[in-house]
C-alpha atoms as a PDB file:
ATOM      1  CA  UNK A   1     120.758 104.911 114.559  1.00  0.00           C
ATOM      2  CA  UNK A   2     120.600 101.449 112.616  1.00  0.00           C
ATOM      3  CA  UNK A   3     122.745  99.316 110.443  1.00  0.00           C
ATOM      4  CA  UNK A   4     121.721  96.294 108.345  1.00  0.00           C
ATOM      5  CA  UNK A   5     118.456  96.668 109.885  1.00  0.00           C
ATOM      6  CA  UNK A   6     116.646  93.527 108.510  1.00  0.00           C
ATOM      7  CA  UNK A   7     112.836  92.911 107.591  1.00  0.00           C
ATOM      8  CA  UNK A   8     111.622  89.764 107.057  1.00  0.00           C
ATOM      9  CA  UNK A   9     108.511  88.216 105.003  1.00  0.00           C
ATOM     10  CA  UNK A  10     108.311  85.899 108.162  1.00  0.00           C
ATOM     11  CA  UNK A  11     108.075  88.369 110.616  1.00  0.00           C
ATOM     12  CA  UNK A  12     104.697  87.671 112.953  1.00  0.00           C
ATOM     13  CA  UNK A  13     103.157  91.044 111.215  1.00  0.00           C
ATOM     14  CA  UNK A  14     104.991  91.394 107.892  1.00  0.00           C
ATOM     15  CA  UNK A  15     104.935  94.237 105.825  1.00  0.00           C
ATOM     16  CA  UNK A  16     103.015  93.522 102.492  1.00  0.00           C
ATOM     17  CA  UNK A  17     103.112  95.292  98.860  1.00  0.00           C
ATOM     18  CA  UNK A  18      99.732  93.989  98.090  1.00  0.00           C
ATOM     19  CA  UNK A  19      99.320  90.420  98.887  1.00  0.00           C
ATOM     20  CA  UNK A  20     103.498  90.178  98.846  1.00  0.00           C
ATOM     21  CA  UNK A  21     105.336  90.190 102.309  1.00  0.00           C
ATOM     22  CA  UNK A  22     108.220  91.603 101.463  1.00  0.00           C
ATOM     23  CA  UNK A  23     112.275  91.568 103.202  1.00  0.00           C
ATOM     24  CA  UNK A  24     115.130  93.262 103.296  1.00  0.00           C
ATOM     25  CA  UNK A  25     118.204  94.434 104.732  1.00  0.00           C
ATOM     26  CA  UNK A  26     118.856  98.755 104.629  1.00  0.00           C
ATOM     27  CA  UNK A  27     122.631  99.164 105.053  1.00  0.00           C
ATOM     28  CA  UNK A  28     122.094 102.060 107.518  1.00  0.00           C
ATOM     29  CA  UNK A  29     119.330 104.366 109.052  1.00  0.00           C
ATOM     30  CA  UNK A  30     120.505 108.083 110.117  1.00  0.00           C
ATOM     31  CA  UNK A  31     118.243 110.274 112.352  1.00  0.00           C
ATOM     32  CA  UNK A  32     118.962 114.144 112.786  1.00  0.00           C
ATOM     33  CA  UNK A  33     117.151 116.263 115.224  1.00  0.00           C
ATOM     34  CA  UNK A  34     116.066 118.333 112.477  1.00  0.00           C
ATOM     35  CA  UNK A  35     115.792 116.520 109.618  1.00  0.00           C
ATOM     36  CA  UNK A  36     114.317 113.182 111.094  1.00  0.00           C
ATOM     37  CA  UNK A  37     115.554 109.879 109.136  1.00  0.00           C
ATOM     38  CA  UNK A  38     117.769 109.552 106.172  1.00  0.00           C
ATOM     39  CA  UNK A  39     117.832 105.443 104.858  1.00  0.00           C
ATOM     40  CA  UNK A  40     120.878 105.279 103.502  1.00  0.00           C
ATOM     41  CA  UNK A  41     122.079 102.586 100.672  1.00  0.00           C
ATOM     42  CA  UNK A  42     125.846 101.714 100.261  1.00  0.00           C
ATOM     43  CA  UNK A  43     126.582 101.730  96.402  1.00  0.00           C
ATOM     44  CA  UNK A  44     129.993 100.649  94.717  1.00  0.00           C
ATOM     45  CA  UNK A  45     130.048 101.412  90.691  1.00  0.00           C
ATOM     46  CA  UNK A  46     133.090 102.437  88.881  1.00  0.00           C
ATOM     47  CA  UNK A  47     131.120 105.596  88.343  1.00  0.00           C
ATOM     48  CA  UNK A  48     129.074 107.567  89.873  1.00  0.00           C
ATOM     49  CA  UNK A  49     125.750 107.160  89.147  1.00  0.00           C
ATOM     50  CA  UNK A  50     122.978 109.095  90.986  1.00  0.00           C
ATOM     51  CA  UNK A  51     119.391 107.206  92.318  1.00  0.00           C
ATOM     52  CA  UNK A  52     117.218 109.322  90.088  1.00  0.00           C
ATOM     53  CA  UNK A  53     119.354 107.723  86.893  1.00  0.00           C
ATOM     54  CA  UNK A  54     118.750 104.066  88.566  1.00  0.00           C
ATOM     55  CA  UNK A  55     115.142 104.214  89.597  1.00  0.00           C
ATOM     56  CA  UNK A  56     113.299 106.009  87.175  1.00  0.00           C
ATOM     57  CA  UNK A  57     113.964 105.397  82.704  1.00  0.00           C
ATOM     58  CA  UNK A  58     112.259 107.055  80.015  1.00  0.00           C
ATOM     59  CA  UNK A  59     108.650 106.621  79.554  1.00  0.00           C
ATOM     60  CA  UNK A  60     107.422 104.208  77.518  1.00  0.00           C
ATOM     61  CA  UNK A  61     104.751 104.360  74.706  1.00  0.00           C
ATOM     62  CA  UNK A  62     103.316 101.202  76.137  1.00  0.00           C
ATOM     63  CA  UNK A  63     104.043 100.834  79.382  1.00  0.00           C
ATOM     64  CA  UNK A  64     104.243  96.881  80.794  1.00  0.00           C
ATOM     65  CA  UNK A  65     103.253  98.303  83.784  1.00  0.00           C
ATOM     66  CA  UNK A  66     100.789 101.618  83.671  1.00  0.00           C
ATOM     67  CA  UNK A  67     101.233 102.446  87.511  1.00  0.00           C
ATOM     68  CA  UNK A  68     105.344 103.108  86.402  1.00  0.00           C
ATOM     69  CA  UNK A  69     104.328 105.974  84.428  1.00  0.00           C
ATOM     70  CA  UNK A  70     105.323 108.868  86.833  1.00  0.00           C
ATOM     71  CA  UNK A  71     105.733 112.950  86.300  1.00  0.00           C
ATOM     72  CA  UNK A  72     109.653 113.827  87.211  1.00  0.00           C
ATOM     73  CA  UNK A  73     110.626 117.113  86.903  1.00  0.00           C
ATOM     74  CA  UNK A  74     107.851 118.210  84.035  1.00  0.00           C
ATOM     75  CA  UNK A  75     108.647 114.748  82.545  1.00  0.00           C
ATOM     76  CA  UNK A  76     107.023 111.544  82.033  1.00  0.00           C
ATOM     77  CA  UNK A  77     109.313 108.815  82.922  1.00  0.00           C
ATOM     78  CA  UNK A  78     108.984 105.220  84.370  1.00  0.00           C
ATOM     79  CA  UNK A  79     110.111 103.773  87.733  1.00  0.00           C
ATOM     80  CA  UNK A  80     112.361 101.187  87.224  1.00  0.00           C
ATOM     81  CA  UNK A  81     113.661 100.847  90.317  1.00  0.00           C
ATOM     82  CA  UNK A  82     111.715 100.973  93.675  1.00  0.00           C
ATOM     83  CA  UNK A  83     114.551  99.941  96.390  1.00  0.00           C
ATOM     84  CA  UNK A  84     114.682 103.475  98.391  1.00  0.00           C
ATOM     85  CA  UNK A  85     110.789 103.904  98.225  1.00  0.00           C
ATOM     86  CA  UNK A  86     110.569 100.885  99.740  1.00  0.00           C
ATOM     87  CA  UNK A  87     112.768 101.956 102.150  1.00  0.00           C
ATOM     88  CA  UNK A  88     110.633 104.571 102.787  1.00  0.00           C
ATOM     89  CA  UNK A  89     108.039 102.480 103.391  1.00  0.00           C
ATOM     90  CA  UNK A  90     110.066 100.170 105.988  1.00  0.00           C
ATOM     91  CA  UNK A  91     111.333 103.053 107.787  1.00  0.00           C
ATOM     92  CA  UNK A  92     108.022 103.817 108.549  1.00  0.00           C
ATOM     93  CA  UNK A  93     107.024 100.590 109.480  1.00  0.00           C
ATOM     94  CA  UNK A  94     110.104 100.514 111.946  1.00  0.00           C
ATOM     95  CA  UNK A  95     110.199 104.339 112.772  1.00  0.00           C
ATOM     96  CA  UNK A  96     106.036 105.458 112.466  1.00  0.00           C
ATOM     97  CA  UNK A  97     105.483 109.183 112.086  1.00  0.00           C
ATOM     98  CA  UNK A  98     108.980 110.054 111.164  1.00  0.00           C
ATOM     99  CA  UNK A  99     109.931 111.977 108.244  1.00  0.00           C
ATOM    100  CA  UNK A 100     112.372 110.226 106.077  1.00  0.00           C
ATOM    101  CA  UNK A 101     114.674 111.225 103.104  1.00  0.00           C
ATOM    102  CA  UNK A 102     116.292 108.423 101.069  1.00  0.00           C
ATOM    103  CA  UNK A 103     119.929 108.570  99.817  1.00  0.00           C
ATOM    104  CA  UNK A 104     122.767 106.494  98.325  1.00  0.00           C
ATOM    105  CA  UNK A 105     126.055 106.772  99.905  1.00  0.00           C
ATOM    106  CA  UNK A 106     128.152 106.389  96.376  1.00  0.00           C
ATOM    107  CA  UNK A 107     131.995 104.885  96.539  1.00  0.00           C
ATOM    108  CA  UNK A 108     132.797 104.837  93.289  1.00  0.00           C
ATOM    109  CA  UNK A 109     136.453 103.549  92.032  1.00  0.00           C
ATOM    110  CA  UNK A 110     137.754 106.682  92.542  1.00  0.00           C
ATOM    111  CA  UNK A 111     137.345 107.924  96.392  1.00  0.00           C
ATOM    112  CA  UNK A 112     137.527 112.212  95.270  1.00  0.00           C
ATOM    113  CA  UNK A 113     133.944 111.155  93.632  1.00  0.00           C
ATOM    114  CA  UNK A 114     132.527 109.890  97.077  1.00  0.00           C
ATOM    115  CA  UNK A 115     129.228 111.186  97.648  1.00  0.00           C
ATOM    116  CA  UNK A 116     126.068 110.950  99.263  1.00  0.00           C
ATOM    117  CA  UNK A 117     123.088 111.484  96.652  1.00  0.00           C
ATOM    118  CA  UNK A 118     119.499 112.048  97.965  1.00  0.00           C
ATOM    119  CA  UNK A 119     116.385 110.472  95.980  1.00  0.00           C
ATOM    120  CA  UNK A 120     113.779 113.620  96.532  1.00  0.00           C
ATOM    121  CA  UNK A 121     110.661 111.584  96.650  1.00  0.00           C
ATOM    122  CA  UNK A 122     107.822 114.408  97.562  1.00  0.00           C
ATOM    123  CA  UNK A 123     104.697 112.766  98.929  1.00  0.00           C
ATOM    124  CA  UNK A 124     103.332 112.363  95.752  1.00  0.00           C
ATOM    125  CA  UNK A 125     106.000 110.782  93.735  1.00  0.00           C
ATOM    126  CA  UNK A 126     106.238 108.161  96.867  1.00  0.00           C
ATOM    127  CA  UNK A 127     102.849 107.169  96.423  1.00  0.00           C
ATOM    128  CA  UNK A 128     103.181 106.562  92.798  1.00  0.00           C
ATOM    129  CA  UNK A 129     105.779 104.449  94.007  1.00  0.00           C
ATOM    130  CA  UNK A 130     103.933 102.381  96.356  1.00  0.00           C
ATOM    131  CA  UNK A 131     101.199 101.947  93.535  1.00  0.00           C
ATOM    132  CA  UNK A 132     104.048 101.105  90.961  1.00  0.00           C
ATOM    133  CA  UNK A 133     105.108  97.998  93.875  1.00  0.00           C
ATOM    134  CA  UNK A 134     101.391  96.968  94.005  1.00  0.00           C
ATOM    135  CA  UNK A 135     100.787  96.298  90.749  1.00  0.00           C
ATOM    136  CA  UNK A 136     103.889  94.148  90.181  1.00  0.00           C
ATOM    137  CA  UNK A 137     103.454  92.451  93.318  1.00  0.00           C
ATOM    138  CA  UNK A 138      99.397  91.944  92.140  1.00  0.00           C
ATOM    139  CA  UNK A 139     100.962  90.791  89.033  1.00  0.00           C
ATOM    140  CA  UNK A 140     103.440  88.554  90.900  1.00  0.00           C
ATOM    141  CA  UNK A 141     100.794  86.763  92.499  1.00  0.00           C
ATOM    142  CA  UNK A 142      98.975  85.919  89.685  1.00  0.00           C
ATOM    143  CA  UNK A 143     101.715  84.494  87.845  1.00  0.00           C
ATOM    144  CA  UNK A 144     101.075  87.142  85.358  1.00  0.00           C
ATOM    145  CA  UNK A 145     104.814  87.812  83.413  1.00  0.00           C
ATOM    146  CA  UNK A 146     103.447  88.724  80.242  1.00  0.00           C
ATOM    147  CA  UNK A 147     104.570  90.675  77.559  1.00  0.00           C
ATOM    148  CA  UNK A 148     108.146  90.360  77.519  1.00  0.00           C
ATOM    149  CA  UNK A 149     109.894  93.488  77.621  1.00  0.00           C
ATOM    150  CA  UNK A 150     113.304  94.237  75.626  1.00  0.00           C
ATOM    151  CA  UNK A 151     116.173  94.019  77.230  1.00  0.00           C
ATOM    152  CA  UNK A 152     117.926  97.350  79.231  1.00  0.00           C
ATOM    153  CA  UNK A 153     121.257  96.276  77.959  1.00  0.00           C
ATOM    154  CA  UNK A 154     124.247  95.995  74.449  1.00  0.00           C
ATOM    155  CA  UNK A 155     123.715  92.453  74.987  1.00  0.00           C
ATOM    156  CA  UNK A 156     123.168  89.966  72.550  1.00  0.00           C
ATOM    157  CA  UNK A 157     119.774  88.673  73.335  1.00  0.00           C
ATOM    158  CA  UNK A 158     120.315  84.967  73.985  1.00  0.00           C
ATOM    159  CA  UNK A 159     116.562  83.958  73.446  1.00  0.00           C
ATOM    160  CA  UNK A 160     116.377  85.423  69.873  1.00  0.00           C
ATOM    161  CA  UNK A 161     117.059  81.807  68.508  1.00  0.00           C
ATOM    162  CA  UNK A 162     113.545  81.166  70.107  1.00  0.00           C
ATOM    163  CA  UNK A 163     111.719  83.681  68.019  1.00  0.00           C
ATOM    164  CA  UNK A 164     113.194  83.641  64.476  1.00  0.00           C
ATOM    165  CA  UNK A 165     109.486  84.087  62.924  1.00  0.00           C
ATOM    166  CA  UNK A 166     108.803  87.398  64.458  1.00  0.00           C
ATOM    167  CA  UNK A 167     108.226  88.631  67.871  1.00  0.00           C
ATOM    168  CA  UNK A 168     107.119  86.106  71.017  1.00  0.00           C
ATOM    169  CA  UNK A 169     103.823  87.000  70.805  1.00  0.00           C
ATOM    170  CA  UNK A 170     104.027  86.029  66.907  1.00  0.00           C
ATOM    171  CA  UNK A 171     106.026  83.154  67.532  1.00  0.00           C
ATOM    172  CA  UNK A 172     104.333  81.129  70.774  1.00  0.00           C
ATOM    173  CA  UNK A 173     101.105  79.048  70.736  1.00  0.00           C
ATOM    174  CA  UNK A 174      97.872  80.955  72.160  1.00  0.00           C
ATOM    175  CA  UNK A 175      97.231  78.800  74.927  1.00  0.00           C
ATOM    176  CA  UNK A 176     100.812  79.445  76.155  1.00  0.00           C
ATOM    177  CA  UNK A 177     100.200  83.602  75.957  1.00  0.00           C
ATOM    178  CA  UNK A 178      97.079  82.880  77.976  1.00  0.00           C
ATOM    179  CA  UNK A 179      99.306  80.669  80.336  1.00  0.00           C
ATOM    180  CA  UNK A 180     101.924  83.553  80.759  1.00  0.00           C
ATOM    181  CA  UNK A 181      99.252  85.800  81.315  1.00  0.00           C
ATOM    182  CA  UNK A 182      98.159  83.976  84.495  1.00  0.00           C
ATOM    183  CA  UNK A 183      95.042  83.180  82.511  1.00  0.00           C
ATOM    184  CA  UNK A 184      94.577  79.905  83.823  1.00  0.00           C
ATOM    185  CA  UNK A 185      95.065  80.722  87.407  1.00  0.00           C
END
């Protein structure tokens, strides 16, 4: 039906995540008589990796971000990823009334391990979705980035020099917390 069908924050009547217009470009929108819409996202990885590994991670005992927490499958876990709900979302706004399923086309390095992988987001896991993209965008717009959060990767962390004395919050001046809180805004 649709490739590289943009949306853009300048658009006359954008669509908003809270008080964030937001863009993007969805590699391709399928419609089947039956089905309705699949949005469809083109990923390359050396392996395979399926959209429920990349958008949700395990729950966390203090979540940055409360409105992450989400039930999967019996399991409290965290959304960490929100590009095909927001898909959803677009599709809507392009498409109203539709029913639409969200999927990665995978092309991994080796082409036998091609696949299309669905994201099964039930009505109620898409709305704790769209509240997850609220809050950050709320939090966006007040400048708020604070606590820092460790890092999702074997990487050296190249700010540790910063912070030999402890943790940030142990380490930086109060009136800079209050700053990075979006305190002052």
């Amino acid at each position: 039906m649709d490739v590289e069908r943009k949306l853009s924050a300048d658009d006359p009547e954008p669509l908003k995540i809270g008080p964030l217009a937001l863009s993007a470009k969805i590699d391709r929108i399928e419609t089947h008589p039956e089905h309705g819409l699949r949005i469809v996202d083109y990923k390359t990885y050396a392996t395979t990796k399926a959209p429920a590994k990349t958008h949700f991670g395990p729950a966390r005992e203090d979540p940055f971000v409360p409105e992450a927490v989400v039930e999967v499958a019996g399991k409290l876990r965290t959304w960490q990823d929100l590009q095909l709900p927001l898909y959803r979302l677009i599709a809507d706004k392009f498409h109203p009334g539709q029913p639409a399923q969200t999927a990665y086309f995978i092309l991994p390095a080796d082409p036998a391990q091609s696949s299309v992988e669905s994201l099964e987001l039930s009505d109620e896991l898409f709305a704790s979705a769209v509240a997850c993209a609220e809050a950050v965008a709320a939090r966006v717009a007040r400048g708020e980035f604070w606590p820092p959060q460790p890092a999702r990767g074997p990487w050296e962390d190249p700010f540790a020099p910063l912070f030999l004395n402890g943790r940030p919050a142990e380490c930086i001046d109060a009136e800079t917390i209050a700053f990075l809180k979006g305190a002052d805004r």
